[in-house]
PDB file of N, CA and C in Angstrom:
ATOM      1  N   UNK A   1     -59.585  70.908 101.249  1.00  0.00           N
ATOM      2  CA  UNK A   1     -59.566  71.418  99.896  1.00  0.00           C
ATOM      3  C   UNK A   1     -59.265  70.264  98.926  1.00  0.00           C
ATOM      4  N   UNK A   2     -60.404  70.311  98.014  1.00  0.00           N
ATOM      5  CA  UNK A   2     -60.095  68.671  97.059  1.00  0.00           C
ATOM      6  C   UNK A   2     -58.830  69.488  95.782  1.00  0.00           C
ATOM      7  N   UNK A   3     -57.636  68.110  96.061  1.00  0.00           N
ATOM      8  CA  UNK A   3     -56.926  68.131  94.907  1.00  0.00           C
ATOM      9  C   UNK A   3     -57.362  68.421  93.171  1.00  0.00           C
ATOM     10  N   UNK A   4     -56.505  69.038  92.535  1.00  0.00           N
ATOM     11  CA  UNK A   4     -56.736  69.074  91.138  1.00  0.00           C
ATOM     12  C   UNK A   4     -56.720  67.733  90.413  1.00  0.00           C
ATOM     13  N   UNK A   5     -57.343  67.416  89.191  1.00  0.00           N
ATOM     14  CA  UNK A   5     -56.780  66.083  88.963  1.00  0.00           C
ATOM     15  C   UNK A   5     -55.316  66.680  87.827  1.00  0.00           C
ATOM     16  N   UNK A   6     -54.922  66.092  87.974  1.00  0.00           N
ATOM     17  CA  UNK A   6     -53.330  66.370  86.937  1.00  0.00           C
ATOM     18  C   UNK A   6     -54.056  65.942  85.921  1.00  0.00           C
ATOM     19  N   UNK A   7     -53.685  66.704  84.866  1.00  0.00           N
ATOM     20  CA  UNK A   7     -53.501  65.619  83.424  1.00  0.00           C
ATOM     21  C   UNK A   7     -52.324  65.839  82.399  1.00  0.00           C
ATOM     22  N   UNK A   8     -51.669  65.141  82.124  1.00  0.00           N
ATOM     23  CA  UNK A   8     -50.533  64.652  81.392  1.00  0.00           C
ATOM     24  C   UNK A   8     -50.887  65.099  79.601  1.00  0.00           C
ATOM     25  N   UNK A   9     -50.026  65.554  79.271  1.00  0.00           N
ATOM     26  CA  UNK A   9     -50.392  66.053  77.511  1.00  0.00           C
ATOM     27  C   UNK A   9     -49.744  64.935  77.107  1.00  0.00           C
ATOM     28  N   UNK A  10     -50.213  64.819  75.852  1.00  0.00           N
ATOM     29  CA  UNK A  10     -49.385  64.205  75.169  1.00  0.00           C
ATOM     30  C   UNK A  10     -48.485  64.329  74.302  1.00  0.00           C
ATOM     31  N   UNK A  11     -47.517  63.488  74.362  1.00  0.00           N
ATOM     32  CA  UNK A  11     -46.334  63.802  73.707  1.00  0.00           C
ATOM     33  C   UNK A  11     -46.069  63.890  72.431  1.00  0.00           C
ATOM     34  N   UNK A  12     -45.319  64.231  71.633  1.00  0.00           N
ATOM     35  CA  UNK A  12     -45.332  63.883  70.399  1.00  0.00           C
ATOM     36  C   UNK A  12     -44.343  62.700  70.400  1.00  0.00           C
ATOM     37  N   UNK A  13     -45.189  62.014  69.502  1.00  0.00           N
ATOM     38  CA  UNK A  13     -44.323  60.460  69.264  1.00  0.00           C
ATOM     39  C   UNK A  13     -42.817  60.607  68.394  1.00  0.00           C
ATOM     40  N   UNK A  14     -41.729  60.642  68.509  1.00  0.00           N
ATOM     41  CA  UNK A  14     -40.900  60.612  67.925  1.00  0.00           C
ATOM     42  C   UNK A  14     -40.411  59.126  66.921  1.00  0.00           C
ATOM     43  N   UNK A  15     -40.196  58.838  65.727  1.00  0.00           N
ATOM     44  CA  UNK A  15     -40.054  58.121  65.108  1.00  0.00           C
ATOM     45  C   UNK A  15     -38.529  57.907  65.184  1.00  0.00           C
ATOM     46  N   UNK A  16     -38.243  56.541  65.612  1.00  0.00           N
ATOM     47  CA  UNK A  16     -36.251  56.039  65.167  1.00  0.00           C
ATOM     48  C   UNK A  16     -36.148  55.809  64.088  1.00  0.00           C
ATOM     49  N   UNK A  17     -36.689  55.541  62.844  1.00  0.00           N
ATOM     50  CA  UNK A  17     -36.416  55.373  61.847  1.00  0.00           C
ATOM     51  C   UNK A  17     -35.698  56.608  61.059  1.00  0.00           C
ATOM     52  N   UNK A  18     -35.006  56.319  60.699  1.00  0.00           N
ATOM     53  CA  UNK A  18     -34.499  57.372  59.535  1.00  0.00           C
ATOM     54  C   UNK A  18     -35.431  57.290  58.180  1.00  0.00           C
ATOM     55  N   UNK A  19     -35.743  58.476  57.695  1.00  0.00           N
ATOM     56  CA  UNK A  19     -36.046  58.868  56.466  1.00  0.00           C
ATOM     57  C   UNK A  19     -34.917  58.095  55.169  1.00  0.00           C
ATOM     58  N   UNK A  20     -35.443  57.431  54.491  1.00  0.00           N
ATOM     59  CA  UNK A  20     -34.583  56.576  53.759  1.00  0.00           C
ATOM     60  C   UNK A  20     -33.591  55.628  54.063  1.00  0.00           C
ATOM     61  N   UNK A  21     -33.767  55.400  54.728  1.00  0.00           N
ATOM     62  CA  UNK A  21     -32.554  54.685  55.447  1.00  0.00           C
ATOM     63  C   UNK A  21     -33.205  52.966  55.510  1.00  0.00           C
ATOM     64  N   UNK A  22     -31.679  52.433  54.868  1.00  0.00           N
ATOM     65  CA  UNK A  22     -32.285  50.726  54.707  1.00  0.00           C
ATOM     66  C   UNK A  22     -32.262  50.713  53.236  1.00  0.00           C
ATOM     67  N   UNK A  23     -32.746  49.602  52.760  1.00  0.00           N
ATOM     68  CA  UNK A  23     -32.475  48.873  51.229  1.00  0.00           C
ATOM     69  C   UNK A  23     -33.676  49.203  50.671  1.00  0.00           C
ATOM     70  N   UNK A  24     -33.825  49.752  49.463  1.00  0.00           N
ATOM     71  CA  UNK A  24     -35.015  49.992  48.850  1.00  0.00           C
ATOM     72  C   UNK A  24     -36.135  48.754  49.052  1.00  0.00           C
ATOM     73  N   UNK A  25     -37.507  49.263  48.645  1.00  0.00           N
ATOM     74  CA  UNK A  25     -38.125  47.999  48.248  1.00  0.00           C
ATOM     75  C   UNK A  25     -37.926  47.603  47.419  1.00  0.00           C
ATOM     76  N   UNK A  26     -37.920  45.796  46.746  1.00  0.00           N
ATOM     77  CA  UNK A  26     -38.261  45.299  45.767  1.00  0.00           C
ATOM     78  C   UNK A  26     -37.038  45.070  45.264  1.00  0.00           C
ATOM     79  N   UNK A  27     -35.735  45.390  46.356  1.00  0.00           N
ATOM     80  CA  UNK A  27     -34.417  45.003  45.416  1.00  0.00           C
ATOM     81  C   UNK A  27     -34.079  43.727  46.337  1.00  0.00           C
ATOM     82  N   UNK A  28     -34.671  43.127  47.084  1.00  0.00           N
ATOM     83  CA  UNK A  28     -34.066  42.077  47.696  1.00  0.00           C
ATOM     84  C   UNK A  28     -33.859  40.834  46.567  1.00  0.00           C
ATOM     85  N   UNK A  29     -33.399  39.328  47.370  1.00  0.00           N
ATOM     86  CA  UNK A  29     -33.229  38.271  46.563  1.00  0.00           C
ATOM     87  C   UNK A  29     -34.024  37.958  45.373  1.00  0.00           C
ATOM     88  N   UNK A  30     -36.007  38.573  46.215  1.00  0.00           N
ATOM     89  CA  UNK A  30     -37.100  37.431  45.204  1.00  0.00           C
ATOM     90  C   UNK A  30     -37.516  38.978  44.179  1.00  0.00           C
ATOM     91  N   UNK A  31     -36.863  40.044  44.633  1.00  0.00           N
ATOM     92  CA  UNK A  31     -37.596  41.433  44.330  1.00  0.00           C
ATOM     93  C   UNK A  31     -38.908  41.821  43.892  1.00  0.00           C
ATOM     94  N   UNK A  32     -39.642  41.067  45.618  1.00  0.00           N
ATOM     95  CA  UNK A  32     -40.655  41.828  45.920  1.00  0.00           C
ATOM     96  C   UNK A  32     -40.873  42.010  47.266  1.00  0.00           C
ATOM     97  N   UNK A  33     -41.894  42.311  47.586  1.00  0.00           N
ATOM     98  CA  UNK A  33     -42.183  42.382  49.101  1.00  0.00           C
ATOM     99  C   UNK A  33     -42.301  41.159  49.845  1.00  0.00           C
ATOM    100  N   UNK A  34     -41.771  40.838  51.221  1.00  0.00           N
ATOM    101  CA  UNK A  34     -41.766  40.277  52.273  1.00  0.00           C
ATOM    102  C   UNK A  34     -42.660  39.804  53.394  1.00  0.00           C
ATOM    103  N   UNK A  35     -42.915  39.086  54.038  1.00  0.00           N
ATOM    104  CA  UNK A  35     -43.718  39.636  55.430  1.00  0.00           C
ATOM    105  C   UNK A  35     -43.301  38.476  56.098  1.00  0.00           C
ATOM    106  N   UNK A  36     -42.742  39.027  57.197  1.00  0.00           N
ATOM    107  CA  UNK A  36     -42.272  38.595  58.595  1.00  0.00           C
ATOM    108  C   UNK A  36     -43.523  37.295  58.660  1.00  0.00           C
ATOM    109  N   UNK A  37     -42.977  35.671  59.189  1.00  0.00           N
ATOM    110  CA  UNK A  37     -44.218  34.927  59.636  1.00  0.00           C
ATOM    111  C   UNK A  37     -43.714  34.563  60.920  1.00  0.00           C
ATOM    112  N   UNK A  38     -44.580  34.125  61.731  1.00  0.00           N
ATOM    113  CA  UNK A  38     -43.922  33.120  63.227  1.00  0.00           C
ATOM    114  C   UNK A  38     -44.058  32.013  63.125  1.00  0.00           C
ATOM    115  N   UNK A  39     -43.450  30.731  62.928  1.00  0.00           N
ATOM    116  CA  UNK A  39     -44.164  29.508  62.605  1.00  0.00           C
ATOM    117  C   UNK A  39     -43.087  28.640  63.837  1.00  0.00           C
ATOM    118  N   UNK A  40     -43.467  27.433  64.299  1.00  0.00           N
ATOM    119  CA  UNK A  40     -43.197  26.588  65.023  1.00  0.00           C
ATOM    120  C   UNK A  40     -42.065  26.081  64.763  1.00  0.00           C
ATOM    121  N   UNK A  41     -41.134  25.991  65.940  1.00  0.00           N
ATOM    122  CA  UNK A  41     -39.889  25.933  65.883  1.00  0.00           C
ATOM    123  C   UNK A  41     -39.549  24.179  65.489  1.00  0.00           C
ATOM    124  N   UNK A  42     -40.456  23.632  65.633  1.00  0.00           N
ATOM    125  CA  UNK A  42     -40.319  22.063  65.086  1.00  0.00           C
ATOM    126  C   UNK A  42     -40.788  21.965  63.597  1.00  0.00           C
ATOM    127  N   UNK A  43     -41.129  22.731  63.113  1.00  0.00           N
ATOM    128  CA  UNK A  43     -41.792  23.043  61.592  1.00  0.00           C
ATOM    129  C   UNK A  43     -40.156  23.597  60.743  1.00  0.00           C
ATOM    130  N   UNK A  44     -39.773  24.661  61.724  1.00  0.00           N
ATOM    131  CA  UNK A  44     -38.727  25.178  60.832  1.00  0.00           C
ATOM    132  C   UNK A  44     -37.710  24.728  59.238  1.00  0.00           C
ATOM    133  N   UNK A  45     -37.181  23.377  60.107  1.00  0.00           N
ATOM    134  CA  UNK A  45     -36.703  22.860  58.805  1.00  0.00           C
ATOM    135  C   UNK A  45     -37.329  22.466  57.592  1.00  0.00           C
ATOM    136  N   UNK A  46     -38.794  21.513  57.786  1.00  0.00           N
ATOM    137  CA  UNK A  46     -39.416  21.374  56.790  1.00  0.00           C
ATOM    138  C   UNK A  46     -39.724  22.561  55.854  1.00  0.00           C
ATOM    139  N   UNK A  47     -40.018  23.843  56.586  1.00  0.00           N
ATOM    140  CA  UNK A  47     -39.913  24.694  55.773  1.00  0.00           C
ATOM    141  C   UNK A  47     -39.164  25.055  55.184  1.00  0.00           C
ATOM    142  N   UNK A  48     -37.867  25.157  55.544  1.00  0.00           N
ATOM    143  CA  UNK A  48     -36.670  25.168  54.760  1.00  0.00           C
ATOM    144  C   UNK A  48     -36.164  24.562  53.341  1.00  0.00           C
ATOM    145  N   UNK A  49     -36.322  23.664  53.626  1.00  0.00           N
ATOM    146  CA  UNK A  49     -36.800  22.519  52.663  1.00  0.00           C
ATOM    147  C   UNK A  49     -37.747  22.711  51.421  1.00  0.00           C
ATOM    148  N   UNK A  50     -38.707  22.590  51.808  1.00  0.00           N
ATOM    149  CA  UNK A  50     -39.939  23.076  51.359  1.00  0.00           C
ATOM    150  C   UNK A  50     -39.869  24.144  50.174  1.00  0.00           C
ATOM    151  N   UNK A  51     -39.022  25.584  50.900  1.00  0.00           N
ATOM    152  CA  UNK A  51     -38.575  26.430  50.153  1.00  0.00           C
ATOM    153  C   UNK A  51     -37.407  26.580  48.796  1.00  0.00           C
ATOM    154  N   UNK A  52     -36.530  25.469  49.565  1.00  0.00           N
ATOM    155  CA  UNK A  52     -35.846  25.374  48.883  1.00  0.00           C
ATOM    156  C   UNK A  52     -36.195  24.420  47.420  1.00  0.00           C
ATOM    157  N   UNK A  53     -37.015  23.442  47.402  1.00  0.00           N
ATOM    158  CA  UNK A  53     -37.376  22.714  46.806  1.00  0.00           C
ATOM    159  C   UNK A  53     -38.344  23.262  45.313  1.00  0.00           C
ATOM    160  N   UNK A  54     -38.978  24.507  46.021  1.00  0.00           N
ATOM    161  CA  UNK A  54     -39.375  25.551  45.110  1.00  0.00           C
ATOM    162  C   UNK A  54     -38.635  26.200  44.394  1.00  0.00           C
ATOM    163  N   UNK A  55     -37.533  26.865  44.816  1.00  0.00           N
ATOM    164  CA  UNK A  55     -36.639  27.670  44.203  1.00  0.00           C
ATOM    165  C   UNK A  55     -35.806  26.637  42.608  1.00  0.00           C
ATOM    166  N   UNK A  56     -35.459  25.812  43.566  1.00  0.00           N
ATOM    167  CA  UNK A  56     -34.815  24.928  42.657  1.00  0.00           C
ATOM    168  C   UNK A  56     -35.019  23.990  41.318  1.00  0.00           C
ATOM    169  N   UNK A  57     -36.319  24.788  40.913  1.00  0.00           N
ATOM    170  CA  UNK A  57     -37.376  24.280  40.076  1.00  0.00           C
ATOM    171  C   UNK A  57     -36.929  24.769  38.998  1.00  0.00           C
TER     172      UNK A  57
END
């Protein structure tokens, strides 16, 4: 007698985030939006730098 195939439902995705929760947008240091970069860990400081050199204008 051939097996059934199973099939698995799907779940509902549950979200960890809280509803409001965290610092508004747009109130940080530069008050605007952000975005995460990955850049090379031998680069780092120059960027630092770099940034800072802007600000300080």
């Amino acid at each position: 007698m051939p097996k059934k195939a199973v099939v698995k439902k799907a779940s509902a995705k549950r979200s960890s985030k809280r509803s409001g929760a965290g610092r508004p947008k747009g109130t940080g240091k530069f008050g605007c939006e952000t975005k995460v970069i990955r850049v090379p860990i031998h680069l780092v400081d120059e960027i630092y730098e770099f940034i800072r050199r802007k600000i300080s204008r």
